[in-house]
C-alpha atoms as a PDB file:
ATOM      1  CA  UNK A   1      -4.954 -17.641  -2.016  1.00  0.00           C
ATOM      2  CA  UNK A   2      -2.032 -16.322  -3.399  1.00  0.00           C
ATOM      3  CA  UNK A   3       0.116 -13.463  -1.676  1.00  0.00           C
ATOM      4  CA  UNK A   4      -1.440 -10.419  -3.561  1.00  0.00           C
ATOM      5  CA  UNK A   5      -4.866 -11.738  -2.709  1.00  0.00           C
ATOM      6  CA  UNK A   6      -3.585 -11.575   0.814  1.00  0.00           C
ATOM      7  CA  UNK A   7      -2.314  -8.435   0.610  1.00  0.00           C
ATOM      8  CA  UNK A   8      -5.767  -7.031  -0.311  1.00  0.00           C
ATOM      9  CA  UNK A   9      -7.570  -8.895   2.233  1.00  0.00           C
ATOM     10  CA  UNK A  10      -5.354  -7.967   5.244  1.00  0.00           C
ATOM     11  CA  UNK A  11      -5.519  -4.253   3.574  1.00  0.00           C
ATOM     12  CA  UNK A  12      -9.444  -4.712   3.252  1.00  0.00           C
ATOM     13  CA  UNK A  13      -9.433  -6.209   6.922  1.00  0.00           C
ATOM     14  CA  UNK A  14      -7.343  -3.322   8.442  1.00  0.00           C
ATOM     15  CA  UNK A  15      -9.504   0.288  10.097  1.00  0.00           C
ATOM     16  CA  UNK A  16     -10.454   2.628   6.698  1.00  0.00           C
ATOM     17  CA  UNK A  17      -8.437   5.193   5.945  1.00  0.00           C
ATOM     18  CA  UNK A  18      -7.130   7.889   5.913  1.00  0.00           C
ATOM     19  CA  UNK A  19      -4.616   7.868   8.861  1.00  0.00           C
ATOM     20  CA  UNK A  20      -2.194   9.774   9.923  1.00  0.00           C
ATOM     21  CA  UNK A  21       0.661  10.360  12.425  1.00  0.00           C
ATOM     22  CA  UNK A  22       1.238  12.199  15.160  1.00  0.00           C
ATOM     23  CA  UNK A  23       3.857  12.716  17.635  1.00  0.00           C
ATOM     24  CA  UNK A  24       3.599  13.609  21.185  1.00  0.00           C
ATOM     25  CA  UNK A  25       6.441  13.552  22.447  1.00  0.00           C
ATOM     26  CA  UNK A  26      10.222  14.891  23.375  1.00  0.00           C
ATOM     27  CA  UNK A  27      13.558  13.751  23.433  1.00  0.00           C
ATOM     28  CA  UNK A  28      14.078  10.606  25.292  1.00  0.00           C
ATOM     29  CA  UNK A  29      10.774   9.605  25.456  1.00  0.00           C
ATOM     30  CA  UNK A  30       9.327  10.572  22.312  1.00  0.00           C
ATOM     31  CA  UNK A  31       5.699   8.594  21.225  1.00  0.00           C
ATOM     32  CA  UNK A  32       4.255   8.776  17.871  1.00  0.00           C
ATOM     33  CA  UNK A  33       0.572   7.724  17.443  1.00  0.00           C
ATOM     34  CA  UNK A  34      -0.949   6.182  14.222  1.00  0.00           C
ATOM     35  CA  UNK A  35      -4.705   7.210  13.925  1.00  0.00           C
ATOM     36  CA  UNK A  36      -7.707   7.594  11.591  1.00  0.00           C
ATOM     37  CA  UNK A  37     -10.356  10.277  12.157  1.00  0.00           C
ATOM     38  CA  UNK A  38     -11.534   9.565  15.393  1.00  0.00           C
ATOM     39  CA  UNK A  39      -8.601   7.428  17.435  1.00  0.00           C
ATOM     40  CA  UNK A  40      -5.375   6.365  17.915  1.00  0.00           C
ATOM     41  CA  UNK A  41      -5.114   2.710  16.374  1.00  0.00           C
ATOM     42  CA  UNK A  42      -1.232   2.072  16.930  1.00  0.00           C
ATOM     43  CA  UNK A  43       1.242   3.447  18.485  1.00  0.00           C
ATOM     44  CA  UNK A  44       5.373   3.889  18.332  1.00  0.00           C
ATOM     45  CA  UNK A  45       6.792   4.836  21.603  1.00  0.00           C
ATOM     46  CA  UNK A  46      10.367   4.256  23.682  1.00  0.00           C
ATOM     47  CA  UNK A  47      11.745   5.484  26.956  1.00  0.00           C
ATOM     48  CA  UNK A  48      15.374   4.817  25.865  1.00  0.00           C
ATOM     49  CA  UNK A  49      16.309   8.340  23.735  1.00  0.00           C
ATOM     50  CA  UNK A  50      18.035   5.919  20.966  1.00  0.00           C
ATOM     51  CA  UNK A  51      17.077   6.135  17.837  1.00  0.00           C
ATOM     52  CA  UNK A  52      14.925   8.752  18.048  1.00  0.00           C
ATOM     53  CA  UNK A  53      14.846  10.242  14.485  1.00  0.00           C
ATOM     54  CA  UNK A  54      13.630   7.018  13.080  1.00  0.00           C
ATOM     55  CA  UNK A  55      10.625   7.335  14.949  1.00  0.00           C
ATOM     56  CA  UNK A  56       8.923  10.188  12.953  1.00  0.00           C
ATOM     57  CA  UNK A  57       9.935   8.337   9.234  1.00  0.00           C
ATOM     58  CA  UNK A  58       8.536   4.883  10.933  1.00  0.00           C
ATOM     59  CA  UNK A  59       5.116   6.282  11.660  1.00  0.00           C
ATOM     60  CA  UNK A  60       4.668   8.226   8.833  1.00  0.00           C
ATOM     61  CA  UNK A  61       5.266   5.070   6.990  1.00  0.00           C
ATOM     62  CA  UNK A  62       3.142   3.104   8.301  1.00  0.00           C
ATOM     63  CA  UNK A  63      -0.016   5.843   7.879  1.00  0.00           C
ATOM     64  CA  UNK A  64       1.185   5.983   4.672  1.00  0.00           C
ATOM     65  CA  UNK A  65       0.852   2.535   4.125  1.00  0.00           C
ATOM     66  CA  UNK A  66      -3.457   2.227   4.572  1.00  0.00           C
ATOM     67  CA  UNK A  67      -3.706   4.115   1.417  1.00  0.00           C
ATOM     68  CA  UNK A  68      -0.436   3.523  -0.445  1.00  0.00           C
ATOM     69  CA  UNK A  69      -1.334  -0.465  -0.400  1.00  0.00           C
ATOM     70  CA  UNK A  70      -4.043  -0.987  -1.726  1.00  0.00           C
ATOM     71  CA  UNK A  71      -3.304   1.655  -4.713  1.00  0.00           C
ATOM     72  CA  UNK A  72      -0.234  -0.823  -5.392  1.00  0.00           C
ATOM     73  CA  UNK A  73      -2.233  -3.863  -5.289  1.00  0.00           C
ATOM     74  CA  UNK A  74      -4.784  -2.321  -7.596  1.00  0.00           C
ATOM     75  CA  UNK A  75      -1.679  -1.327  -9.830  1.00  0.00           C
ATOM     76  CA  UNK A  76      -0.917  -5.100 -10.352  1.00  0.00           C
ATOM     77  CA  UNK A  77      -4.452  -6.376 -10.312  1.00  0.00           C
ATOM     78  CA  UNK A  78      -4.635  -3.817 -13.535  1.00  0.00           C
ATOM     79  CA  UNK A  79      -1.623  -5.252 -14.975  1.00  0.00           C
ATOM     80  CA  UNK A  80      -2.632  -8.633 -14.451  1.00  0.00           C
ATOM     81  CA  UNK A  81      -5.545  -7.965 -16.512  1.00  0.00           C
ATOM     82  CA  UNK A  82      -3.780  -6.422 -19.648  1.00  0.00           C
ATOM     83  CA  UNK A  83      -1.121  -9.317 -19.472  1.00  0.00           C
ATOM     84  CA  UNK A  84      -4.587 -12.105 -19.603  1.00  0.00           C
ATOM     85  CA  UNK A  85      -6.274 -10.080 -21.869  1.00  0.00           C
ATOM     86  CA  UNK A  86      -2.714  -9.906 -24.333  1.00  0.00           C
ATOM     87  CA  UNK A  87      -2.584 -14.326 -23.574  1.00  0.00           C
ATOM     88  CA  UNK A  88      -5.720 -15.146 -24.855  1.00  0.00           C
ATOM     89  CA  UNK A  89      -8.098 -14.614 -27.724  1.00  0.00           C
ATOM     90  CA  UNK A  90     -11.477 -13.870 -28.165  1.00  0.00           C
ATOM     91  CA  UNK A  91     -13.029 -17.191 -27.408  1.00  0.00           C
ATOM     92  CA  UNK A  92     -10.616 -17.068 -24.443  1.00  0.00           C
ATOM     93  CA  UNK A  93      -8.067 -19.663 -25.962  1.00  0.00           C
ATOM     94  CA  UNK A  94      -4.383 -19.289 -25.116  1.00  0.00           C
ATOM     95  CA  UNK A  95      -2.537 -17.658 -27.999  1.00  0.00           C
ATOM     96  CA  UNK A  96       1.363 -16.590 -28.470  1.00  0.00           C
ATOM     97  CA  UNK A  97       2.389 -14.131 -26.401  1.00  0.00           C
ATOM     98  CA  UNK A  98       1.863 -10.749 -27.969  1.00  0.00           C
ATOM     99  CA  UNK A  99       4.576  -7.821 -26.659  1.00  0.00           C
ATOM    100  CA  UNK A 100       2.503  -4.909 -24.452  1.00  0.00           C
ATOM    101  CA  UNK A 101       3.395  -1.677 -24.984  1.00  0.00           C
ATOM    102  CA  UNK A 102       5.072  -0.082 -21.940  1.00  0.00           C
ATOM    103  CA  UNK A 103       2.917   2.868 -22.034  1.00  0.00           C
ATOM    104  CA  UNK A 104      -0.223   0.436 -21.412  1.00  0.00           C
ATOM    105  CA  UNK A 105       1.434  -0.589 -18.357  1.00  0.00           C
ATOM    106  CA  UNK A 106       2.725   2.740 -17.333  1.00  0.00           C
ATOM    107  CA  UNK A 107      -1.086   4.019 -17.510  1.00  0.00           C
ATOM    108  CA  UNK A 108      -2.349   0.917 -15.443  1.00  0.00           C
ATOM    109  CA  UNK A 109       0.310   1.789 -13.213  1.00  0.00           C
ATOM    110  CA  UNK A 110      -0.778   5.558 -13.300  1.00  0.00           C
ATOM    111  CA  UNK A 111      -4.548   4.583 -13.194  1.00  0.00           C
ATOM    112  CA  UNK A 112      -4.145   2.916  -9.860  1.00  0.00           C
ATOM    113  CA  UNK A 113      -1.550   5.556  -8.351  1.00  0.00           C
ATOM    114  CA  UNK A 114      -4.685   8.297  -9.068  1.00  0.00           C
END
């Protein structure tokens, strides 16, 4: 397995998405709480008021993350497909590399982004 097929299968093993963060707390004890519709599935939390303003950017982050993922690893799966499909002929023989045209991979990339 190679590490994008990881990527997708830790992504596909994780709780569905959406999440979202939310904090709870105030200074010096602040807790931020990573959850999808129903419950809290992680959390980000410290008694020791350093630091603090990380906290927020961390969770958010990390929420971010459950749907940002697997829209990247899509991105590359799509461009992974025009480079094969650019390597080999018809019958599905290797051939010289031809040159893609950045636009094809800026609309794979787009594609996947949504």
């Amino acid at each position: 397995m190679n590490t994008l097929d990881e990527m997708a299968a830790r992504t596909d093993a994780a709780t569905p998405g959406p999440w979202r963060a939310l904090g709870t707390g105030s200074a010096g004890g602040d807790h931020w709480y990573i959850c999808d519709d129903r419950e809290a599935i992680a959390s980000i939390s410290c008694q020791d008021g350093i630091n603090e303003e990380q906290r927020q950017p961390d969770a958010e982050f990390i929420a971010h993350a459950r749907d940002d993922v697997p829209k990247l690893v899509k991105a590359i799966r799509l461009i992974e497909q025009y480079c094969t499909i650019a390597e080999t002929d018809i019958n599905g023989h290797q051939r010289e590399p031809l040159m893609i045209h950045p636009n094809v991979i800026r609309g794979a990339i787009r594609e996947a982004l949504g």
